[in-house]
N, C-alpha and C. Protein backbone atom coordinates (compact mmCIF):
# COMPACT_ATOMS: atom_id res chain seq x y z
N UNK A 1 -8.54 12.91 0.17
CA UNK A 1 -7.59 13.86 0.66
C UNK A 1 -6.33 13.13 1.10
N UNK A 2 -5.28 13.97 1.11
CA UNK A 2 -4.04 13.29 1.46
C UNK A 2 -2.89 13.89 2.42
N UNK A 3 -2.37 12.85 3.36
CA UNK A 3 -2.02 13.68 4.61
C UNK A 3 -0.48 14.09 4.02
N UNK A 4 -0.05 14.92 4.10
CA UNK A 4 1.35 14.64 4.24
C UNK A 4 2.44 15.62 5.38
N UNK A 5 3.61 14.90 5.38
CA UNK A 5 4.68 15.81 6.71
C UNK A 5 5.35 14.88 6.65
N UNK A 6 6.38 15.49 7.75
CA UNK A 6 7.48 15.11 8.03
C UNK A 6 7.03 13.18 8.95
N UNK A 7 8.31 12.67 9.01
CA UNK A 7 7.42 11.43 10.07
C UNK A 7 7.55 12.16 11.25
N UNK A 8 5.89 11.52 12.17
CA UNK A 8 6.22 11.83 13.59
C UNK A 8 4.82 12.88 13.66
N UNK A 9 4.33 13.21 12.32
CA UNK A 9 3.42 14.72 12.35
C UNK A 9 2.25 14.11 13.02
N UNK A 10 1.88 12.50 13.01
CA UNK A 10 0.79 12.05 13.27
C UNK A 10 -0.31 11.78 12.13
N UNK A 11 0.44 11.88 10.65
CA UNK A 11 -0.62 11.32 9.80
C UNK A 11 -1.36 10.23 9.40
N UNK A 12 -0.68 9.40 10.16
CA UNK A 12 -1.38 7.75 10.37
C UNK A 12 -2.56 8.15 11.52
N UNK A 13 -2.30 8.38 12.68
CA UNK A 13 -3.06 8.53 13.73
C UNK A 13 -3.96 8.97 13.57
N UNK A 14 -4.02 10.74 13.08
CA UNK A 14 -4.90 11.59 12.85
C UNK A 14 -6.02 10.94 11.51
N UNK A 15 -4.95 10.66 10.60
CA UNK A 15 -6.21 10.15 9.19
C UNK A 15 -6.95 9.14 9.76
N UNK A 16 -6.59 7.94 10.06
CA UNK A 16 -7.42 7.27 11.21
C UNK A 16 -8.63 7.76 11.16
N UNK A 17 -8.61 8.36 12.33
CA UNK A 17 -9.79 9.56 13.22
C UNK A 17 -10.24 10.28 11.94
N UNK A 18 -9.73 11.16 11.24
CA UNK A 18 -10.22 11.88 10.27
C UNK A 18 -11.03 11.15 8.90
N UNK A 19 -10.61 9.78 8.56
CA UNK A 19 -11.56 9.40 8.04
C UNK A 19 -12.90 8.93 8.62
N UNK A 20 -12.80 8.43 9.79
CA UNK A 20 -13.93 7.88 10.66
C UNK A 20 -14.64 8.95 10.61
N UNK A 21 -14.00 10.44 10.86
CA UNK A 21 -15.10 11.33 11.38
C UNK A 21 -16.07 11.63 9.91
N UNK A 22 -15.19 11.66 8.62
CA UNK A 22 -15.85 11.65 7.52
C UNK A 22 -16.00 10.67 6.71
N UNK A 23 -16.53 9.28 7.08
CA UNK A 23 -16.91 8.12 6.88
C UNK A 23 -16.57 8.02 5.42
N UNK A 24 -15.34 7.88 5.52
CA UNK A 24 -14.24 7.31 4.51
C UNK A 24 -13.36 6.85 4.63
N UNK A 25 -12.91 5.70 3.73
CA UNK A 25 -11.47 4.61 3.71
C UNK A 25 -10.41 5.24 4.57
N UNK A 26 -9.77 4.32 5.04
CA UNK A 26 -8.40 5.22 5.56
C UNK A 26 -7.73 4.17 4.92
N UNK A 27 -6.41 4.96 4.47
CA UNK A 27 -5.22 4.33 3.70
C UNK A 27 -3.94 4.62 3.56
N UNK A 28 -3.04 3.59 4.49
CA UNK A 28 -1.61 4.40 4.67
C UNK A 28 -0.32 3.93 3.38
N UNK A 29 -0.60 4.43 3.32
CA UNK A 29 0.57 4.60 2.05
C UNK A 29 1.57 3.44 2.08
N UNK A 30 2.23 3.99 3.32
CA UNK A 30 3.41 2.91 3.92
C UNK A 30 2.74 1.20 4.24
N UNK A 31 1.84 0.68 4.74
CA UNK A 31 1.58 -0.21 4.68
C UNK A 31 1.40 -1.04 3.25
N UNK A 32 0.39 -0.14 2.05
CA UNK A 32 0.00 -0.38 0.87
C UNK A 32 1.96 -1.05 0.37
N UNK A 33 2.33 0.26 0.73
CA UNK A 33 4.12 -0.21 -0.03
C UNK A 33 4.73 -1.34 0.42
N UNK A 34 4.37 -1.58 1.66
CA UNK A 34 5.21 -3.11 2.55
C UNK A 34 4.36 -4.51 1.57
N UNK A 35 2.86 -4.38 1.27
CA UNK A 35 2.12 -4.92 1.27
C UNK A 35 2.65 -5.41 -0.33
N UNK A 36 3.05 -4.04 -1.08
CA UNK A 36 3.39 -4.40 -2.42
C UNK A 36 4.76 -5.37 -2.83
N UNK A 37 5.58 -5.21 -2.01
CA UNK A 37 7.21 -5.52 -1.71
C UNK A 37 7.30 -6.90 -0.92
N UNK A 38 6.28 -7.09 -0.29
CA UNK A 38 6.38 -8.07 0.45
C UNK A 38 7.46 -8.21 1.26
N UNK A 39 7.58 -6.99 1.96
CA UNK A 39 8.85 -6.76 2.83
C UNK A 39 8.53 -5.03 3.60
N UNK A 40 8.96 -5.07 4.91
CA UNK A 40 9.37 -3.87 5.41
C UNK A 40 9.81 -3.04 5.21
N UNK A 41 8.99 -1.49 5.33
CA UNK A 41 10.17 -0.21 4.86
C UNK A 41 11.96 -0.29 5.31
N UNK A 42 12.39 -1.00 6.74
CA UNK A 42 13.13 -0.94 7.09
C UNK A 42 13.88 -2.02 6.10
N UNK A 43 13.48 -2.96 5.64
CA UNK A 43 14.38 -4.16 5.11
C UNK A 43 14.33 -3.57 3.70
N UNK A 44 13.59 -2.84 2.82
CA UNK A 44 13.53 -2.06 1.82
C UNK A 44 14.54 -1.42 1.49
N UNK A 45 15.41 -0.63 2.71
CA UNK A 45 16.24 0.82 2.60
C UNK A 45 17.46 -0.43 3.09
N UNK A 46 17.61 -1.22 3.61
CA UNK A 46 18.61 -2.04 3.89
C UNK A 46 19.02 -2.45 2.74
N UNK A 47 17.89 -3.40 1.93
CA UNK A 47 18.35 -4.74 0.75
C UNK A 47 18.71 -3.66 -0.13
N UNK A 48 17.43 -2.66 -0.73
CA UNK A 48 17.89 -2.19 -2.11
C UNK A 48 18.37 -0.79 -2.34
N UNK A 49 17.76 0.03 -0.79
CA UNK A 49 17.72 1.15 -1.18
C UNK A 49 17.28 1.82 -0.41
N UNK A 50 17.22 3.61 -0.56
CA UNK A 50 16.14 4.64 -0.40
C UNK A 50 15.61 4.71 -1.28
N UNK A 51 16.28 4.83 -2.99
CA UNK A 51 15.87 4.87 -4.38
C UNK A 51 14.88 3.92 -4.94
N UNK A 52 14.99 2.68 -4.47
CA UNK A 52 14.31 1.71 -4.88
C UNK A 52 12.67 1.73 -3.54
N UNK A 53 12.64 2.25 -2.93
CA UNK A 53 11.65 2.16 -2.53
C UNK A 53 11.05 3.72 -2.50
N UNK A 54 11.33 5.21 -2.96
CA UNK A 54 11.03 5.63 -3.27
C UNK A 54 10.22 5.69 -4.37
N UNK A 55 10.71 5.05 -5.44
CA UNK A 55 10.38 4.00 -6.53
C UNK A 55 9.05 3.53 -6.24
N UNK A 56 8.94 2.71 -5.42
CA UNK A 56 7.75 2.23 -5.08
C UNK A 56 6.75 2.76 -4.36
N UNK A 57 7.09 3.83 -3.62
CA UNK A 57 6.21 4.81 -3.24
C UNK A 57 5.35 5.67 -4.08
N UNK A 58 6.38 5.80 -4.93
CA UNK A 58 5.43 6.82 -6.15
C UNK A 58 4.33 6.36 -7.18
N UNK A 59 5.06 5.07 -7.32
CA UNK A 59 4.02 3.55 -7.88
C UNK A 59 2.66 3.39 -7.17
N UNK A 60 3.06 3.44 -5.86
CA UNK A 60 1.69 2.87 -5.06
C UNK A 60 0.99 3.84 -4.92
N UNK A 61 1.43 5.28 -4.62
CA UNK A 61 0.79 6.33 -4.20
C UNK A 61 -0.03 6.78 -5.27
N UNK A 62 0.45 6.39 -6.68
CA UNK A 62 -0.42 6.56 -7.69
C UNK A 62 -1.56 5.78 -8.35
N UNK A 63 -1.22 4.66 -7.84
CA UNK A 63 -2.40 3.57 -7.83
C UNK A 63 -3.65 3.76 -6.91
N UNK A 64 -3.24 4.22 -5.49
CA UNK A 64 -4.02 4.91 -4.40
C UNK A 64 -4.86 5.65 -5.26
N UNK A 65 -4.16 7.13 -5.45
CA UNK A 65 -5.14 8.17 -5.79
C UNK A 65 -6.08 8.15 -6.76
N UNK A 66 -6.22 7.03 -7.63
CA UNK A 66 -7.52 6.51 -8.47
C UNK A 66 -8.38 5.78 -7.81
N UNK A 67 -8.03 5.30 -6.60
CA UNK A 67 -9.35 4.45 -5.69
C UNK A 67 -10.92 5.21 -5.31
N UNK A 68 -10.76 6.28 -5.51
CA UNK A 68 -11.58 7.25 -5.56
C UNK A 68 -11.69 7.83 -4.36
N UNK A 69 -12.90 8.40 -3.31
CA UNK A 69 -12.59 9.07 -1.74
C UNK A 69 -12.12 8.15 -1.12
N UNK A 70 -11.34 8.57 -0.17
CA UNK A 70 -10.19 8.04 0.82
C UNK A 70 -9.83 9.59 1.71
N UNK A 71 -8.95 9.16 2.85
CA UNK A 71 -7.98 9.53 3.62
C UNK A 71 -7.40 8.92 3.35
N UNK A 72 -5.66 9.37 2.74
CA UNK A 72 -4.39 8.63 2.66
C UNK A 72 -3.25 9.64 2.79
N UNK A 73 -2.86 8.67 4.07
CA UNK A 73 -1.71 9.00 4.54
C UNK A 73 -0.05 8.70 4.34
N UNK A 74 0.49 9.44 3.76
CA UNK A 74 1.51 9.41 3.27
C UNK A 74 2.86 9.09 3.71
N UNK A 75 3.87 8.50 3.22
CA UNK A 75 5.13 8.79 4.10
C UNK A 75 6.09 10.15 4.33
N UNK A 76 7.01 10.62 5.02
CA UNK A 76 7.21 11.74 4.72
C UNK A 76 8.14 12.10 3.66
N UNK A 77 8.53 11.90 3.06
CA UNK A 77 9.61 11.63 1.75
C UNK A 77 8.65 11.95 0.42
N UNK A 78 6.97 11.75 0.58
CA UNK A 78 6.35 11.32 -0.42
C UNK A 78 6.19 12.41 -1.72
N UNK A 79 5.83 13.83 -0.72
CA UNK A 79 5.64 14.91 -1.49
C UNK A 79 6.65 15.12 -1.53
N UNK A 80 8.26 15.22 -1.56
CA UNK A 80 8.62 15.58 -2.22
C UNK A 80 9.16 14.93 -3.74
N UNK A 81 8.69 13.80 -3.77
CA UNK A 81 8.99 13.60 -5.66
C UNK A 81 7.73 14.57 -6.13
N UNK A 82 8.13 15.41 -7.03
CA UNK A 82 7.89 16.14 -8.11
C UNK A 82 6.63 15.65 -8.44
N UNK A 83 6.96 13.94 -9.47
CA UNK A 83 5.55 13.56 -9.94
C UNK A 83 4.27 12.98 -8.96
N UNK A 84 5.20 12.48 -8.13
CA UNK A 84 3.91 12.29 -7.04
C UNK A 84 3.04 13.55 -6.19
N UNK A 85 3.85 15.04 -6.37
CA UNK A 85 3.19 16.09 -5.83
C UNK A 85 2.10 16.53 -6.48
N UNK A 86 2.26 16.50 -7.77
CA UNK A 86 1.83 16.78 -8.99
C UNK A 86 0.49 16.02 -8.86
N UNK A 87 0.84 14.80 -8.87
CA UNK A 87 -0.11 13.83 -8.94
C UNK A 87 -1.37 14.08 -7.64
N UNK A 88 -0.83 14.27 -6.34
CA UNK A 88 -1.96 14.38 -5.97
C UNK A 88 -2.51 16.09 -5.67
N UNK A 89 -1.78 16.50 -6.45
CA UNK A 89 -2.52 18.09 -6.49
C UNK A 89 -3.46 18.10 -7.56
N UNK A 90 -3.61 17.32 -8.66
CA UNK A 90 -3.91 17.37 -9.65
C UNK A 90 -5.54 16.37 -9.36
N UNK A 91 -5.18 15.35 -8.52
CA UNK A 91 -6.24 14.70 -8.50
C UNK A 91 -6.87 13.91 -6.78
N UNK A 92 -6.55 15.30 -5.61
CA UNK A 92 -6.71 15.25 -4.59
C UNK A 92 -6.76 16.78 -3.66
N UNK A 93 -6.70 16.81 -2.56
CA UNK A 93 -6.56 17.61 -1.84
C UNK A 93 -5.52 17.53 -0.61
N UNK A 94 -4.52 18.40 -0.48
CA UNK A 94 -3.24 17.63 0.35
C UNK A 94 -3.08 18.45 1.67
N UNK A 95 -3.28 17.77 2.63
CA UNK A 95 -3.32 18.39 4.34
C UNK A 95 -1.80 18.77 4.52
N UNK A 96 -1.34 19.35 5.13
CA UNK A 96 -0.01 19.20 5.53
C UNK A 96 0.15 19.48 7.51
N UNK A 97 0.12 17.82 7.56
CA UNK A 97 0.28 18.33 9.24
C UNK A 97 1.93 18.66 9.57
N UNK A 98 2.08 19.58 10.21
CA UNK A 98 2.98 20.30 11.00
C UNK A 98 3.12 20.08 12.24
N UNK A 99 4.59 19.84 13.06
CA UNK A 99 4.59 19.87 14.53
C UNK A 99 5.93 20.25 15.03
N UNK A 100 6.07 21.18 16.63
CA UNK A 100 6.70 21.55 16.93
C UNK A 100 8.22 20.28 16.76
N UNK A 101 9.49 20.85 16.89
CA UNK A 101 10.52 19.65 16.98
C UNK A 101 10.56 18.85 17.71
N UNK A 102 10.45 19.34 18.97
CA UNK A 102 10.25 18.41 20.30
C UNK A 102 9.51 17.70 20.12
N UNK A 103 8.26 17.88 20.06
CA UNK A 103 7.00 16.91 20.17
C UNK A 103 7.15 15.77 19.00
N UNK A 104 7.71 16.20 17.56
CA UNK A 104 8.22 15.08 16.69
C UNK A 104 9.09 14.44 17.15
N UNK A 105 10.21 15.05 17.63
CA UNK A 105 11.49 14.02 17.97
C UNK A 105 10.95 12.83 19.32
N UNK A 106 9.73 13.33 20.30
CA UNK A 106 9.49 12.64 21.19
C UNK A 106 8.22 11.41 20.39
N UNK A 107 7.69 11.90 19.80
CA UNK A 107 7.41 10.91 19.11
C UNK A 107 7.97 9.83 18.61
N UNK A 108 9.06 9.80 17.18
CA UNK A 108 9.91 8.94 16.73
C UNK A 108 10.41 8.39 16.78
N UNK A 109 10.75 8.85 18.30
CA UNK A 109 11.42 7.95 19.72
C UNK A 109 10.90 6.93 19.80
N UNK A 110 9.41 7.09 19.99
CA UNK A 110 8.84 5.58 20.10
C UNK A 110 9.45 4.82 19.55
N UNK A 111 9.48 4.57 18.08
CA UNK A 111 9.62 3.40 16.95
C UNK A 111 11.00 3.43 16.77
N UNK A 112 11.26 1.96 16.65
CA UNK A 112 12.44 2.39 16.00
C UNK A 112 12.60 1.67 14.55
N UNK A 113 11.88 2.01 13.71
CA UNK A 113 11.79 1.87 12.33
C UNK A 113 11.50 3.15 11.47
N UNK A 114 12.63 3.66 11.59
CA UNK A 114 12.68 5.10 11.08
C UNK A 114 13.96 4.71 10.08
N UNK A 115 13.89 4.69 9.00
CA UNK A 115 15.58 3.95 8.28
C UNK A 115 15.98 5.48 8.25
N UNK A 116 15.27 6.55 8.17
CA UNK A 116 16.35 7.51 8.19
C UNK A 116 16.85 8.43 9.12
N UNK A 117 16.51 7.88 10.32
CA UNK A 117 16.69 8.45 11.83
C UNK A 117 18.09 7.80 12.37
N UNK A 118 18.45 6.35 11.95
CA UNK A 118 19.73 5.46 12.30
C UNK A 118 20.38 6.05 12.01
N UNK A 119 21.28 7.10 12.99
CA UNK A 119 22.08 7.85 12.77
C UNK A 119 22.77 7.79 14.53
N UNK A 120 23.84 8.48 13.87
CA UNK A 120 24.05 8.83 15.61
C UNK A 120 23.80 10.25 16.20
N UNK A 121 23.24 10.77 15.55
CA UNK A 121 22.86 12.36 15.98
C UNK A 121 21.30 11.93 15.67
N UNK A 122 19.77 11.43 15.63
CA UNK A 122 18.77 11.90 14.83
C UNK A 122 18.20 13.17 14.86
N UNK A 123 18.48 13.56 15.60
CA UNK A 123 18.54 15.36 15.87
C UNK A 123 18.38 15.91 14.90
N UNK A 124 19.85 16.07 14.45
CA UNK A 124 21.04 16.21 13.69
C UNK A 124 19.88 16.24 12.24
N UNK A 125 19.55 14.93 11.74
CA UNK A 125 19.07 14.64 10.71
C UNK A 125 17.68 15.03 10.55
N UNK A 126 16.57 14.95 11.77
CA UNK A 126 15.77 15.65 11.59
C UNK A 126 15.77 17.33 11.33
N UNK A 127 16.13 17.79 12.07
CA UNK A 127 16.77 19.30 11.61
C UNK A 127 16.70 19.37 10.11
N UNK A 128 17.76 18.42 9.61
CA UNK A 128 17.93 18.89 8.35
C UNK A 128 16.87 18.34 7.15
N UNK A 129 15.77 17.40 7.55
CA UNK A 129 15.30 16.59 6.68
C UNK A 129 14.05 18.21 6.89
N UNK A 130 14.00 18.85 8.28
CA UNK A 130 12.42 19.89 8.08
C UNK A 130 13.21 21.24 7.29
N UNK A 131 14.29 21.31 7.42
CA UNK A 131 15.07 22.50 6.71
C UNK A 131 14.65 22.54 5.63
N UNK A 132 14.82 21.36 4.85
CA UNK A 132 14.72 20.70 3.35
C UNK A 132 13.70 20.70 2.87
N UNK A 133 12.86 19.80 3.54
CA UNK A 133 11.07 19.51 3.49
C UNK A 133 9.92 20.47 3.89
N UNK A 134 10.31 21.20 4.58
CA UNK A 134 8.87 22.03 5.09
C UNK A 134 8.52 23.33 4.02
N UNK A 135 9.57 23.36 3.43
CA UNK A 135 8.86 24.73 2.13
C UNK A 135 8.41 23.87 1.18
N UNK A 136 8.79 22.92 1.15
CA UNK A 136 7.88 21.91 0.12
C UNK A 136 6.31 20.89 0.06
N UNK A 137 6.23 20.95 1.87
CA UNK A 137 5.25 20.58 2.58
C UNK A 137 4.01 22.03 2.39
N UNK A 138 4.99 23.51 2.91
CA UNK A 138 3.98 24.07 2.73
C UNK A 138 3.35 24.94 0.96
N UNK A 139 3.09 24.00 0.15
CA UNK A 139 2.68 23.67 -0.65
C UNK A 139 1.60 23.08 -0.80
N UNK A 140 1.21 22.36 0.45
CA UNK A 140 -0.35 21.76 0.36
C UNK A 140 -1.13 22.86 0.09
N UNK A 141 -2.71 22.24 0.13
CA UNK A 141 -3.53 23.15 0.16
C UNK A 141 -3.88 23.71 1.37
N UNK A 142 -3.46 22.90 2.51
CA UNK A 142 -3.85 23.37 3.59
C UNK A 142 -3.05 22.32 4.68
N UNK A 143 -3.07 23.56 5.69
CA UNK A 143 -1.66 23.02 7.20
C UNK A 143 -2.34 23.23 8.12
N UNK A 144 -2.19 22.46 9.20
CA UNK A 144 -3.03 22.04 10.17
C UNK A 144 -1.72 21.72 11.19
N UNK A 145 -1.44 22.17 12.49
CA UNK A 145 -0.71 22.40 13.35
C UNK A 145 -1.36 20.67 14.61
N UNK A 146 0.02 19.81 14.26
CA UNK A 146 -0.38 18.66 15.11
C UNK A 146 0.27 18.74 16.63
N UNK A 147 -0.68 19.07 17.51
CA UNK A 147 -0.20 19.34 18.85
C UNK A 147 -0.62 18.34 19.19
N UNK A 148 0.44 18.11 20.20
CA UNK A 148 0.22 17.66 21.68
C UNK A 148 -0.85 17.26 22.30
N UNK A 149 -1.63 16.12 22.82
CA UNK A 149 -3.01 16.11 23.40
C UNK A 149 -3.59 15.05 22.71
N UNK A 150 -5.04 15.45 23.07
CA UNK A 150 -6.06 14.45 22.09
C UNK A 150 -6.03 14.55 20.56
N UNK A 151 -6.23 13.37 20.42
CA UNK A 151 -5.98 13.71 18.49
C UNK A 151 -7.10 14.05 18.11
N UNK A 152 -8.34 14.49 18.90
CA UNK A 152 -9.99 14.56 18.01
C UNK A 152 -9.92 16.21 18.04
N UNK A 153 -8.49 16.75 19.13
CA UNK A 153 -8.32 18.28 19.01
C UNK A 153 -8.11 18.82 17.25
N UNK A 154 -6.87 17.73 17.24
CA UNK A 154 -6.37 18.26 16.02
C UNK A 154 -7.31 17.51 14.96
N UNK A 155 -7.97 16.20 14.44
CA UNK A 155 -8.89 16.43 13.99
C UNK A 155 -10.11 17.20 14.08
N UNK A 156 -10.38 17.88 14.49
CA UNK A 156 -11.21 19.32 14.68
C UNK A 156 -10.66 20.01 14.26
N UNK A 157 -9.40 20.10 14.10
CA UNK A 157 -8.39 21.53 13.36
C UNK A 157 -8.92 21.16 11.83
N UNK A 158 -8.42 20.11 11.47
CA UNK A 158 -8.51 19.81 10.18
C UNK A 158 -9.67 19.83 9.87
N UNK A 159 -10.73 19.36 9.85
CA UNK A 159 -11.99 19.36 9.85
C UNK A 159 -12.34 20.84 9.76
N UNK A 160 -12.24 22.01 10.27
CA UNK A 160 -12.34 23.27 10.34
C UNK A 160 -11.81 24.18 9.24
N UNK A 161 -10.77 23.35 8.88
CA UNK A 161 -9.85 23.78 7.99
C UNK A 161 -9.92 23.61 6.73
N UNK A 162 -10.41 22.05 6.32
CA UNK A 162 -10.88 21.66 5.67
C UNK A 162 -12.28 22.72 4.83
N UNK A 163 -13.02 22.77 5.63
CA UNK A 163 -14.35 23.57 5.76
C UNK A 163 -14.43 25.08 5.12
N UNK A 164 -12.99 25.43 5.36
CA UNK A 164 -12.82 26.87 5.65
C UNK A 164 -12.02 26.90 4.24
N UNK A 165 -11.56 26.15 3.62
CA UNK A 165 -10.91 25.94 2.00
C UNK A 165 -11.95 25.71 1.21
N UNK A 166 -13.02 24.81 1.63
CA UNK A 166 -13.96 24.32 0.84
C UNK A 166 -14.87 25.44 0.67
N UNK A 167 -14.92 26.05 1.68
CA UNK A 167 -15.97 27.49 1.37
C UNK A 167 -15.25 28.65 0.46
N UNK A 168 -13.88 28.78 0.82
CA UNK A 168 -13.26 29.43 -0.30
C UNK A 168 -13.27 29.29 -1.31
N UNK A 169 -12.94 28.46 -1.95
CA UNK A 169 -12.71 27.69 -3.56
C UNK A 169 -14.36 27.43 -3.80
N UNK A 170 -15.51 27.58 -3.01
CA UNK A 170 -16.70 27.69 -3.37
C UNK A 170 -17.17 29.24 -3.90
N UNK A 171 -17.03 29.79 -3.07
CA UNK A 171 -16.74 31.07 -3.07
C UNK A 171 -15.88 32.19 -4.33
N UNK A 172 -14.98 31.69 -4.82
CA UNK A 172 -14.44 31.74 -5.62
C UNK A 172 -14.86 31.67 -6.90
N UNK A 173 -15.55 30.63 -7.15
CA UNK A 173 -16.25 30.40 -8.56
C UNK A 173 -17.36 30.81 -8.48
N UNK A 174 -17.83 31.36 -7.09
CA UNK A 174 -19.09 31.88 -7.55
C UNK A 174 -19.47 33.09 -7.91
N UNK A 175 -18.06 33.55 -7.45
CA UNK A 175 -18.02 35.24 -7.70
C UNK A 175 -17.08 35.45 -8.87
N UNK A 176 -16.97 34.55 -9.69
CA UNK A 176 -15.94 34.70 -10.90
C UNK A 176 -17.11 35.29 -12.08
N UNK A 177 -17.12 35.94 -12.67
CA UNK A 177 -18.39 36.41 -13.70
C UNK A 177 -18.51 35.98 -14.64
N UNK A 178 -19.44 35.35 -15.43
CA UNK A 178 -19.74 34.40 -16.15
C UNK A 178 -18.58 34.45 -17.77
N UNK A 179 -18.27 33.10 -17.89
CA UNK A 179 -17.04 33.61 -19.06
C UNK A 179 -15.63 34.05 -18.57
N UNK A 180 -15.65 34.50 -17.27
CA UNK A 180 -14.36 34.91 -17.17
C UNK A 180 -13.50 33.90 -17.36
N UNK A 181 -13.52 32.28 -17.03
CA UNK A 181 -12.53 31.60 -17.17
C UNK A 181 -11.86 31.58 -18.94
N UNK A 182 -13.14 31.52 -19.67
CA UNK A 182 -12.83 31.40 -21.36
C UNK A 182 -12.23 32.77 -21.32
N UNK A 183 -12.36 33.88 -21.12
CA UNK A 183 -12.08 35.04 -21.69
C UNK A 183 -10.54 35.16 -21.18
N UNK A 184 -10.65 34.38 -20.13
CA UNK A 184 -9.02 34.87 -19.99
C UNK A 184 -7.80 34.30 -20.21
N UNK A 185 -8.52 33.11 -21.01
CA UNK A 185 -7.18 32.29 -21.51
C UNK A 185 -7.50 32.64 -22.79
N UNK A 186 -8.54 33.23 -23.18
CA UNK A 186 -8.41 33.78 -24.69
C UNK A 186 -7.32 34.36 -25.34
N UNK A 187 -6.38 34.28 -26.55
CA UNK A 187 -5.81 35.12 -26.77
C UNK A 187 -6.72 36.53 -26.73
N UNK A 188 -5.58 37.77 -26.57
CA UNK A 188 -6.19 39.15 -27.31
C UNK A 188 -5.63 38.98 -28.68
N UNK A 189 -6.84 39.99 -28.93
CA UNK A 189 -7.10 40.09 -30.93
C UNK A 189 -5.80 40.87 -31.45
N UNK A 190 -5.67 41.04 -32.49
CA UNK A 190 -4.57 41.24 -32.82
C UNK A 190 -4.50 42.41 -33.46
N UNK A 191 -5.92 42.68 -33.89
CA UNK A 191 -6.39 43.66 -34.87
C UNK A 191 -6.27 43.59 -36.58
N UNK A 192 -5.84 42.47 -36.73
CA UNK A 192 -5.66 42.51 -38.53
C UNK A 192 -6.30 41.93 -39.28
C-alpha cells in the first residue's frame, strides 16, 4: 500500500506504525531517492532542479512498487505525475492522509528541509500547493483524516479503513453474477 498527501500529513510517521501493525516493510520513498542520488532532497532542488528530481522520484517509486508487500510512503509531489499515479493504482493500493492547515503548517515548521516551503510567505504556498493537490490526492482509494494526538489513533483510522475497502471490493465480486465481467465487455451482436 502506498501513503500519499501533501508534506506534513504524517506519512512517514504513520506508515512506520502502520507497517509494524501489519508486519510489513516500511519504505520511504524520499530516503530510497536521497539514497539513489547520493545527495539530499534539499541539495537536489538546489543543484539540478524540481524537474530533475521529480525525475527521480518517478524512477524510484517505480522500482519500489515491484518489491512486492510494503508500506511506502511517498513524497507529496508524487501522485501527482500522471505515470506514477497510474502506476501505483494499477499495481497497489493508495491511502491518502489528509490534515487540517494548521496542524500541517505546525508541523513543517519543525524541519526545515522543505525546498518548497523557502519562501517568504509558506502559508502563502501551502494554500496553493492543497488548492492544486487535494482533488488529485482525493483519487486514492481511500482517505484517512491525520489528526492531532497519538499516531496509533490515526493508525486505527487506517487500519479500519483499510478493512472497510477490503470488505467492499470483496463484496463486490461476490455479488457480481457469474460471467458478468465477460458479458459486459462483450460486444452486442449485430444481427447479420
Amino acid at each position: 500500500m502506498v501513503l500519499v498527501g501533501i508534506m506534513g500529513a504524517g506519512k512517514s510517521a504513520i506508515g512506520r506504525r502502520l507497517a509494524e501493525r501489519l508486519n510489513l516493510p516500511f519504505v520511504d520513498a524520499d530516503t530510497e531517492i536521497e539514497a539513489a542520488a547520493n545527495m539530499t532532497i534539499p541539495e537536489m532542488f538546489e543543484i539540478h532542479g524540481e524537474a530533475y528530481f521529480r525525475d527521480g522520484e518517478r524512477r524510484v517509486i517505480t522500482r519500489l512498487l515491484s518489491d512486492g508487500p510494503q508500506v511506502l510512503s511517498t513524497g507529496g509531489g508524487a501522485f501527482m505525475n500522471d505515470e506514477t499515479r497510474s502506476r501505483i493504482k494499477a499495481d497497489s493500493l493508495s491511502i491518502w492522509l489528509y490534515a487540517d492547515f494548521d496542524i500541517l503548517m505546525e508541523r513543517v515548521r519543525r524541519k526545515a528541509n522543505r525546498p518548497l516551503l523557502k519562501s517568504p510567505d509558506p502559508e502563502a504556498v501551502m494554500r496553493a500547493l492543497l488548492e492544486e493537490r487535494n482533488p488529485v490526492y482525493a483519487q486514492a482509494d481511500i482517505s484517512v483524516e491525520s489528526r492531532d494526538g497519538p499516531h496509533d489513533v490515526v493508525v486505527d483510522a487506517v487500519v479500519s479503513s483499510l478493512h472497510a475497502h477490503l470488505l467492499a471490493a470483496a463484496g463486490n465480486s461476490l455479488h457480481r453474477p457469474q460471467g458478468a465481467a465477460d458479458t459486459a465487455s462483450a460486444p452486442e451482436p449485430t444481427g447479420k
